[in-house]
C-alpha atoms as a PDB file:
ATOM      1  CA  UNK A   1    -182.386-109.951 126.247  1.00  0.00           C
ATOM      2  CA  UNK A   2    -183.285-109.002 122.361  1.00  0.00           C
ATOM      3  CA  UNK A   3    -184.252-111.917 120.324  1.00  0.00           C
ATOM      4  CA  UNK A   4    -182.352-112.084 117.282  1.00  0.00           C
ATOM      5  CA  UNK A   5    -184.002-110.835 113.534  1.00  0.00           C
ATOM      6  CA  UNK A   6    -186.442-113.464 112.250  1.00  0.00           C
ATOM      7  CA  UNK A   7    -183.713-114.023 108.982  1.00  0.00           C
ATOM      8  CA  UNK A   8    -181.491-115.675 111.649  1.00  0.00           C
ATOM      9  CA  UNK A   9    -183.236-117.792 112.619  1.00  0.00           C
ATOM     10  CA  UNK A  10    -184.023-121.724 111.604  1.00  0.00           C
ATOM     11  CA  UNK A  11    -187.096-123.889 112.350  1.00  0.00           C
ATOM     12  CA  UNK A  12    -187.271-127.839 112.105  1.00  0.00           C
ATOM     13  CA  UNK A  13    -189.302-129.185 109.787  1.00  0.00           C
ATOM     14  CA  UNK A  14    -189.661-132.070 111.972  1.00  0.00           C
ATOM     15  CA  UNK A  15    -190.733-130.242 115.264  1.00  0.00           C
ATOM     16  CA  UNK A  16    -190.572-126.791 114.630  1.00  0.00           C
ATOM     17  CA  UNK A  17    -187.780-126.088 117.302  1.00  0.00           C
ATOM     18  CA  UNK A  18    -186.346-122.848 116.443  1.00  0.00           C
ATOM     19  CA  UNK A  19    -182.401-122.175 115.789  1.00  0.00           C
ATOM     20  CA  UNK A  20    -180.215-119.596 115.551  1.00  0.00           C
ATOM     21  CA  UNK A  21    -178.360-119.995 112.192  1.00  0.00           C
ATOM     22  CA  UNK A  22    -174.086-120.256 112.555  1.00  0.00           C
ATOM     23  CA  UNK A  23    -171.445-120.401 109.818  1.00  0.00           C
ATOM     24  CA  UNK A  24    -170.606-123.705 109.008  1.00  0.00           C
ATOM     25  CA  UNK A  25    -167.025-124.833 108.154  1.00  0.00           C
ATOM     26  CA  UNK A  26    -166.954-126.526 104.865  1.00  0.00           C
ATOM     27  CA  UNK A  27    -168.603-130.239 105.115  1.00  0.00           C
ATOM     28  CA  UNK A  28    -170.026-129.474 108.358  1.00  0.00           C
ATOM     29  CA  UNK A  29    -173.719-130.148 109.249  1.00  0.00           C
ATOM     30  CA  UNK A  30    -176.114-128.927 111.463  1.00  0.00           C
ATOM     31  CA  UNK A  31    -178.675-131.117 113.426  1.00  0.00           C
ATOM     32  CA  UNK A  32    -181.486-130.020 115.150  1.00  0.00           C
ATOM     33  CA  UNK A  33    -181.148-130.367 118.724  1.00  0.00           C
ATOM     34  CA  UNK A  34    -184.451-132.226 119.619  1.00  0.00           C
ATOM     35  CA  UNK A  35    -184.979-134.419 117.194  1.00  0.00           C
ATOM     36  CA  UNK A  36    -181.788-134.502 115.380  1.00  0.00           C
ATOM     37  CA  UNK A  37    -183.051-134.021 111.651  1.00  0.00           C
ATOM     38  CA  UNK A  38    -180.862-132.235 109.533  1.00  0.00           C
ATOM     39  CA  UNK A  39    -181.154-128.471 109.305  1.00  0.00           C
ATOM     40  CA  UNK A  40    -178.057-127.141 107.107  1.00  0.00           C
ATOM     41  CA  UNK A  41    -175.290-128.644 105.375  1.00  0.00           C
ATOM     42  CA  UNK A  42    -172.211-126.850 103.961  1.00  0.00           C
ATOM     43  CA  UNK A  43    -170.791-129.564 101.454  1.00  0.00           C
ATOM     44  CA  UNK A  44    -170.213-128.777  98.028  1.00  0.00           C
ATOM     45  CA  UNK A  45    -171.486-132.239  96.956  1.00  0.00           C
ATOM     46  CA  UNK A  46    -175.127-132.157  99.196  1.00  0.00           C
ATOM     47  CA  UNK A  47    -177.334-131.546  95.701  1.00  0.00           C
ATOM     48  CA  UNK A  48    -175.219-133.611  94.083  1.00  0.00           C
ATOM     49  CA  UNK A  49    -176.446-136.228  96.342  1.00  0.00           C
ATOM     50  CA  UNK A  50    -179.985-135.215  96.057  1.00  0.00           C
ATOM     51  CA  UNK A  51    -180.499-135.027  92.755  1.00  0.00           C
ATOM     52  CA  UNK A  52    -178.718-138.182  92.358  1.00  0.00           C
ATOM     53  CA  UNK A  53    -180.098-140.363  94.969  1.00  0.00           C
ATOM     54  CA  UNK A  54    -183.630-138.785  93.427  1.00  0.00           C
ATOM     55  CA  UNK A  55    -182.507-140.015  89.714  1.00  0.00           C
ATOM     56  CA  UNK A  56    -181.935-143.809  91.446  1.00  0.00           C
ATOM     57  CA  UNK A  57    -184.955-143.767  92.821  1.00  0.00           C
ATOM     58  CA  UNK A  58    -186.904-142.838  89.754  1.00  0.00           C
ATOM     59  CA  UNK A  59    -185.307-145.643  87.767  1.00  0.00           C
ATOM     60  CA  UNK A  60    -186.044-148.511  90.870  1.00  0.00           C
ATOM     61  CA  UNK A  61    -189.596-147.193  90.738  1.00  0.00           C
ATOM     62  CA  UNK A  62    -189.704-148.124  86.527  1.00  0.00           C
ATOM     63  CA  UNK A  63    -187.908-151.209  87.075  1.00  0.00           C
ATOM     64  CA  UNK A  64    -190.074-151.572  90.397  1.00  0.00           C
ATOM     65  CA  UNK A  65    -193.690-151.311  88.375  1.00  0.00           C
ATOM     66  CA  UNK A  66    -192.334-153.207  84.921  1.00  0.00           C
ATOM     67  CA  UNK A  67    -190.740-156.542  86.425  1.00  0.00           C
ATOM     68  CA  UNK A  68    -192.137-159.176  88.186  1.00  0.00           C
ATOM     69  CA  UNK A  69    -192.824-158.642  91.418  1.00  0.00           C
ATOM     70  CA  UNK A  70    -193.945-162.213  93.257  1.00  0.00           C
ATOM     71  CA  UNK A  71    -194.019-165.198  91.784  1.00  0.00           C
ATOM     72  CA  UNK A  72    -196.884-167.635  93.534  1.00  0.00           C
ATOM     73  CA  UNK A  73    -197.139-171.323  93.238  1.00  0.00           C
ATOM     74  CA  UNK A  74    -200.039-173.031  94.915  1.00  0.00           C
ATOM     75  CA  UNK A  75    -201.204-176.638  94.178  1.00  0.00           C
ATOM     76  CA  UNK A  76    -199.648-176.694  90.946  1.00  0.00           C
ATOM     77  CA  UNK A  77    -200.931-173.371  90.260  1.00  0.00           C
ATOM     78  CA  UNK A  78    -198.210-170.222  89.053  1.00  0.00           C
ATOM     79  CA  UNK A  79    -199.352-166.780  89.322  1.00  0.00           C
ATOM     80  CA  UNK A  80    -196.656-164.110  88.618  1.00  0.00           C
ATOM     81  CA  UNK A  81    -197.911-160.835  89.596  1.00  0.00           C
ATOM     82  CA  UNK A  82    -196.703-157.423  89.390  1.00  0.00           C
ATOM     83  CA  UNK A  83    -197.508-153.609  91.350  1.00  0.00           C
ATOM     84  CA  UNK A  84    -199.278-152.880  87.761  1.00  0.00           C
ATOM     85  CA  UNK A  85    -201.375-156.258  87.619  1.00  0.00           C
ATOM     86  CA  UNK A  86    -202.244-156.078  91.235  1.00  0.00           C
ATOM     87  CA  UNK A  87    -203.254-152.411  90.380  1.00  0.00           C
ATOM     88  CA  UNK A  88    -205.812-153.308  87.606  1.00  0.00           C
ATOM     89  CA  UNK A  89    -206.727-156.623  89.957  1.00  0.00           C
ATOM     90  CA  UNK A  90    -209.087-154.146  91.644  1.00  0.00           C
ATOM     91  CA  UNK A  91    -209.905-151.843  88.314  1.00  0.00           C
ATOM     92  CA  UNK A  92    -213.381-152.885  88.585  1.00  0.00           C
ATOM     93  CA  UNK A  93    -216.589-152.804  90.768  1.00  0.00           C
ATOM     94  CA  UNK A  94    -216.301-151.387  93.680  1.00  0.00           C
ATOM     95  CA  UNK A  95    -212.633-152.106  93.667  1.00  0.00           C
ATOM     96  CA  UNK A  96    -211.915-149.153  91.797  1.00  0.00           C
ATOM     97  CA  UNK A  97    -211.412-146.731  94.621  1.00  0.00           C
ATOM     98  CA  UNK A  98    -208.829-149.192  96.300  1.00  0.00           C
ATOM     99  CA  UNK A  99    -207.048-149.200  92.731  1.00  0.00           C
ATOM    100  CA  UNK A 100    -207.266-145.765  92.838  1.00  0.00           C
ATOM    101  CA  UNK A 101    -205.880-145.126  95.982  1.00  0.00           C
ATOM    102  CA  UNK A 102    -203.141-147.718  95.844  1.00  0.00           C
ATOM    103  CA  UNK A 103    -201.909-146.186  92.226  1.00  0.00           C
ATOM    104  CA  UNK A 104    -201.682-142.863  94.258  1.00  0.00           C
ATOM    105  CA  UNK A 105    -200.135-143.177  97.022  1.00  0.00           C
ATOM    106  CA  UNK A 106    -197.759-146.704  95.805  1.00  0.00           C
ATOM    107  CA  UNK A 107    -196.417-144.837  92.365  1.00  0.00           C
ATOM    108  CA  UNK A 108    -198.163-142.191  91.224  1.00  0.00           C
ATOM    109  CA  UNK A 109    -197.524-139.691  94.061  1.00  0.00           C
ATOM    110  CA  UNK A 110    -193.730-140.827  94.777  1.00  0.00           C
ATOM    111  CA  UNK A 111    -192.838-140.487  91.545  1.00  0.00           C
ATOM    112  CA  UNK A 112    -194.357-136.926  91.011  1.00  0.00           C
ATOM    113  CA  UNK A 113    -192.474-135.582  94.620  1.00  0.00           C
ATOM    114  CA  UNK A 114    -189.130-137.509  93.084  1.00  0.00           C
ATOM    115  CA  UNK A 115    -189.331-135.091  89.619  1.00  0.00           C
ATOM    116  CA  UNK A 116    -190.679-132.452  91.055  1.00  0.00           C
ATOM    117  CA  UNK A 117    -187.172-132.570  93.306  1.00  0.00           C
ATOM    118  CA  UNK A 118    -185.219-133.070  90.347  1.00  0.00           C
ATOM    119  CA  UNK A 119    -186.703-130.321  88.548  1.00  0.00           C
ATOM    120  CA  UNK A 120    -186.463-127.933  91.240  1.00  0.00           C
ATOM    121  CA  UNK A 121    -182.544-128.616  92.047  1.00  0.00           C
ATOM    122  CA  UNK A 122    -181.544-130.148  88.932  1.00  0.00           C
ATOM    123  CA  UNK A 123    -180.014-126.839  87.467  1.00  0.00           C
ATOM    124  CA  UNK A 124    -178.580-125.820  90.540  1.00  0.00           C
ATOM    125  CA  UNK A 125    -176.421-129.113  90.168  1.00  0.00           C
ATOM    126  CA  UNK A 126    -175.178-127.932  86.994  1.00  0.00           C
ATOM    127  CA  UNK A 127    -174.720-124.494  87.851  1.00  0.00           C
ATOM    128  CA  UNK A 128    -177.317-122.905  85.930  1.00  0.00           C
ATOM    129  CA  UNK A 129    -180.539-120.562  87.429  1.00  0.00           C
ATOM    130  CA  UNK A 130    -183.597-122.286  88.520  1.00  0.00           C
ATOM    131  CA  UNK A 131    -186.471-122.980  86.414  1.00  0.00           C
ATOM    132  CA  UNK A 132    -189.614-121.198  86.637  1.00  0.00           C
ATOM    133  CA  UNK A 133    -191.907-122.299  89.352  1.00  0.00           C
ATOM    134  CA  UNK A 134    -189.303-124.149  91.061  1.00  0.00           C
ATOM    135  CA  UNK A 135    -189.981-123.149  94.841  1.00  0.00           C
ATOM    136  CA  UNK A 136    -193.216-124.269  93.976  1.00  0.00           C
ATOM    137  CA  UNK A 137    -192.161-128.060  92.818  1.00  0.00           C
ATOM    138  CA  UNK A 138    -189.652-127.781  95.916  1.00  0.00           C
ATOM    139  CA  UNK A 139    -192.592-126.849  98.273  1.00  0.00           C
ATOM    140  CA  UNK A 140    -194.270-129.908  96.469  1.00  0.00           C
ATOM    141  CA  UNK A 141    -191.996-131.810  97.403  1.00  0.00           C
ATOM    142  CA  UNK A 142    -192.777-130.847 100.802  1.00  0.00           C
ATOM    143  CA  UNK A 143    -196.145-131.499 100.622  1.00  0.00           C
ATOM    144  CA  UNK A 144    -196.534-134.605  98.968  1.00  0.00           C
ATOM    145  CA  UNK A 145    -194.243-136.123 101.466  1.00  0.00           C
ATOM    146  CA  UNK A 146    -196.858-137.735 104.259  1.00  0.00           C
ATOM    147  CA  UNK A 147    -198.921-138.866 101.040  1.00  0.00           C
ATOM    148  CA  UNK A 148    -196.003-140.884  99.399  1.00  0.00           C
ATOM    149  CA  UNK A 149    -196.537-143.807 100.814  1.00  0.00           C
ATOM    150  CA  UNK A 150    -194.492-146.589  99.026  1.00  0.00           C
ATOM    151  CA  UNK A 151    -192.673-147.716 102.353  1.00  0.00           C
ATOM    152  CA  UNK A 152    -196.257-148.773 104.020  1.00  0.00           C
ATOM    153  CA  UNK A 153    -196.818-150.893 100.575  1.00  0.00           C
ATOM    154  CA  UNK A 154    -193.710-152.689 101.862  1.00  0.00           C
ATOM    155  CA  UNK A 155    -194.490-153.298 104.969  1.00  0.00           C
ATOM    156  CA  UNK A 156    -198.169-154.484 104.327  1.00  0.00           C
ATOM    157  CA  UNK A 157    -196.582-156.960 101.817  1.00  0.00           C
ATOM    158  CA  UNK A 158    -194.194-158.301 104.309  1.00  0.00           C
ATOM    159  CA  UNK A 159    -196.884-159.217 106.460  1.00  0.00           C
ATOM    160  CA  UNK A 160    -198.456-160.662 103.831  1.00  0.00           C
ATOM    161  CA  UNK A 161    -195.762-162.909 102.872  1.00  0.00           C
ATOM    162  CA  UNK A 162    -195.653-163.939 106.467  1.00  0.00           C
ATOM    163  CA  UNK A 163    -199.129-165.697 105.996  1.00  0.00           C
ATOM    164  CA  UNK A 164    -198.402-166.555 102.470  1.00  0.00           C
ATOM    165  CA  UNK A 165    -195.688-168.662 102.782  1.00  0.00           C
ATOM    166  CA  UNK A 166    -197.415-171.114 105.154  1.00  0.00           C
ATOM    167  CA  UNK A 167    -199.905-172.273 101.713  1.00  0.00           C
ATOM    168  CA  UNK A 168    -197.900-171.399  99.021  1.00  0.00           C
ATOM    169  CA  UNK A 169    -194.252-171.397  97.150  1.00  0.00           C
ATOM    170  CA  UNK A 170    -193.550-167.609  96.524  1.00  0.00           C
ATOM    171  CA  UNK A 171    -190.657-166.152  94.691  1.00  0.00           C
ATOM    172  CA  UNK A 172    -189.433-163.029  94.871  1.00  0.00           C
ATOM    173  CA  UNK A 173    -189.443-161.199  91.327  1.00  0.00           C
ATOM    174  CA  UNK A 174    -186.920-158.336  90.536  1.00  0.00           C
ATOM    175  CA  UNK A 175    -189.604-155.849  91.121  1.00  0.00           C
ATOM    176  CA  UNK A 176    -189.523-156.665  95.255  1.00  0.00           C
ATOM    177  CA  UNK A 177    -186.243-155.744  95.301  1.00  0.00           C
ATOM    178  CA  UNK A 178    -185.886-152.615  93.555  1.00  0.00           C
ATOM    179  CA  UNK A 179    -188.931-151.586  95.899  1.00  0.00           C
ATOM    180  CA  UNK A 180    -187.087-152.701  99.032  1.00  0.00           C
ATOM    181  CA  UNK A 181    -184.234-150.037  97.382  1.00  0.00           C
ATOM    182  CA  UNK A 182    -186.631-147.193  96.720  1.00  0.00           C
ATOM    183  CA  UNK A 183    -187.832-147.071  99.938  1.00  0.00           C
ATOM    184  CA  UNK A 184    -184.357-147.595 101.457  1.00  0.00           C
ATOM    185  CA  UNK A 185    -183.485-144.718  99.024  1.00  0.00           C
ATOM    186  CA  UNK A 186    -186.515-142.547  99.669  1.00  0.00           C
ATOM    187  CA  UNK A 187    -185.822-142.899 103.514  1.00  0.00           C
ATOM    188  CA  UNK A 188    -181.882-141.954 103.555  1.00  0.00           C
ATOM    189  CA  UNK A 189    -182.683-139.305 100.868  1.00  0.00           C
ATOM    190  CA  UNK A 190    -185.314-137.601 103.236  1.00  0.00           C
ATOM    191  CA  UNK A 191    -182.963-138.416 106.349  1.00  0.00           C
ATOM    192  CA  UNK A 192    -180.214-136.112 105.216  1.00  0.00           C
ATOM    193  CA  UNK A 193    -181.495-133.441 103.004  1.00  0.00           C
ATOM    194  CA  UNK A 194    -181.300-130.022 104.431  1.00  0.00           C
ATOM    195  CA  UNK A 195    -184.639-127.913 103.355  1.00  0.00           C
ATOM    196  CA  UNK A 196    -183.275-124.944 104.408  1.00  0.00           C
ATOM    197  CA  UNK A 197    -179.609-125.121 102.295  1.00  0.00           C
ATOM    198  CA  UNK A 198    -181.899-125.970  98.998  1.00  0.00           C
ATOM    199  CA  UNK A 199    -184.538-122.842 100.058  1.00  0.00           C
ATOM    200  CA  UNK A 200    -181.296-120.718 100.493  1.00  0.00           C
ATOM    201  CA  UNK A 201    -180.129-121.910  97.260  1.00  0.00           C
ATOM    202  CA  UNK A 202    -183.051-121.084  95.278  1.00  0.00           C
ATOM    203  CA  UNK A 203    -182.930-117.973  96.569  1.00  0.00           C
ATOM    204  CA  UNK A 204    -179.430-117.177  95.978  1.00  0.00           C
ATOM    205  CA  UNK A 205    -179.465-118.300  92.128  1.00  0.00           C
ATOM    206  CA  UNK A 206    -182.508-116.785  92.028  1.00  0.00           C
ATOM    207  CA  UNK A 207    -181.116-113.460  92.641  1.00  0.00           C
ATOM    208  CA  UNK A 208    -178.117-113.524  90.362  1.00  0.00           C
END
């Protein structure tokens, strides 16, 4: 039995189970068949979606790193904090590595893998050719993905406002919520994108 030519064929990004690649009737999807991520898409709309669930996210993270974020009251005390004071909390000593790290991985790096996949599909979206070096913000995109890492922020300050709330009054600020969005964003954004439709893209306009 003769394996079929290497162009024909699809690997997961997830776990690298390999596919042979079918026509897809229009708004039809492909999953793969061990782990279920998505492979390929054929809707007309799919970097529509992208681009504009990437363009959401970028705003939540401004409004997530300008407002308020918690609101603490404790014996008469009020401390409103937000990602950037709890960022510069540490800016000092030998807290600078942790504020550092947590500027990295919390904003810095999310927001440079959102861009990077608006720049790359952006002009696709409006018809035009890619930009120069736009496989190489895609593949950053790629990349930066285990590093982005606003979703274990959240969960480290849920458990935090677990054993917070047993001392002190806390209010959620604007800020927690357009997190909680971002990462609900991020997550459903990753979830459906097809890798291989935006490659295949870039190459196509690429060509033209």
């Amino acid at each position: 039995m003769s394996l079929p030519p290497l162009d024909d064929l699809i690997a997961c990004p997830h776990c690298d189970t390999l596919h042979i690649e079918r026509e897809l009737p229009e708004g039809g999807s492909a999953r793969c068949v061990r782990c279920g991520i998505v492979l390929v898409t054929r809707r007309s709309d799919a970097l529509v979606q992208m681009v504009s669930l990437a363009c959401a996210a970028v705003i939540l993270m401004m409004a997530a790193i300008s407002f308020p974020f918690l609101d603490i009251n404790a014996a008469g005390f009020t401390n409103e904090t937000s990602v950037l004071s709890a960022i510069m909390a540490f800016s000092s000593g030998k807290g600078v590595p942790v504020a550092i790290a947590v500027a990295l991985f919390i904003i810095v790096l999310p927001l440079t893998r959102l861009l990077a996949l608006i720049y790359a599909v952006g002009p696709l979206v409006l018809g035009h050719k890619p930009r120069p070096g736009a496989r190489i913000a895609f593949a950053m995109t790629e990349q930066l993905r285990p590093w982005a890492m606003a979703e274990i922020f959240m969960v480290g300050v849920a458990v935090a406002l677990v054993k917070i709330t047993g001392i002190a009054q806390v209010t959620i600020g604007p800020a927690f919520w357009a997190f909680v969005t971002l990462v609900i964003i991020t997550i459903f954004n990753d979830r459906i994108m097809s890798r291989y439709t935006v490659w295949k893209a870039l190459d196509l306009t690429s060509r033209d």
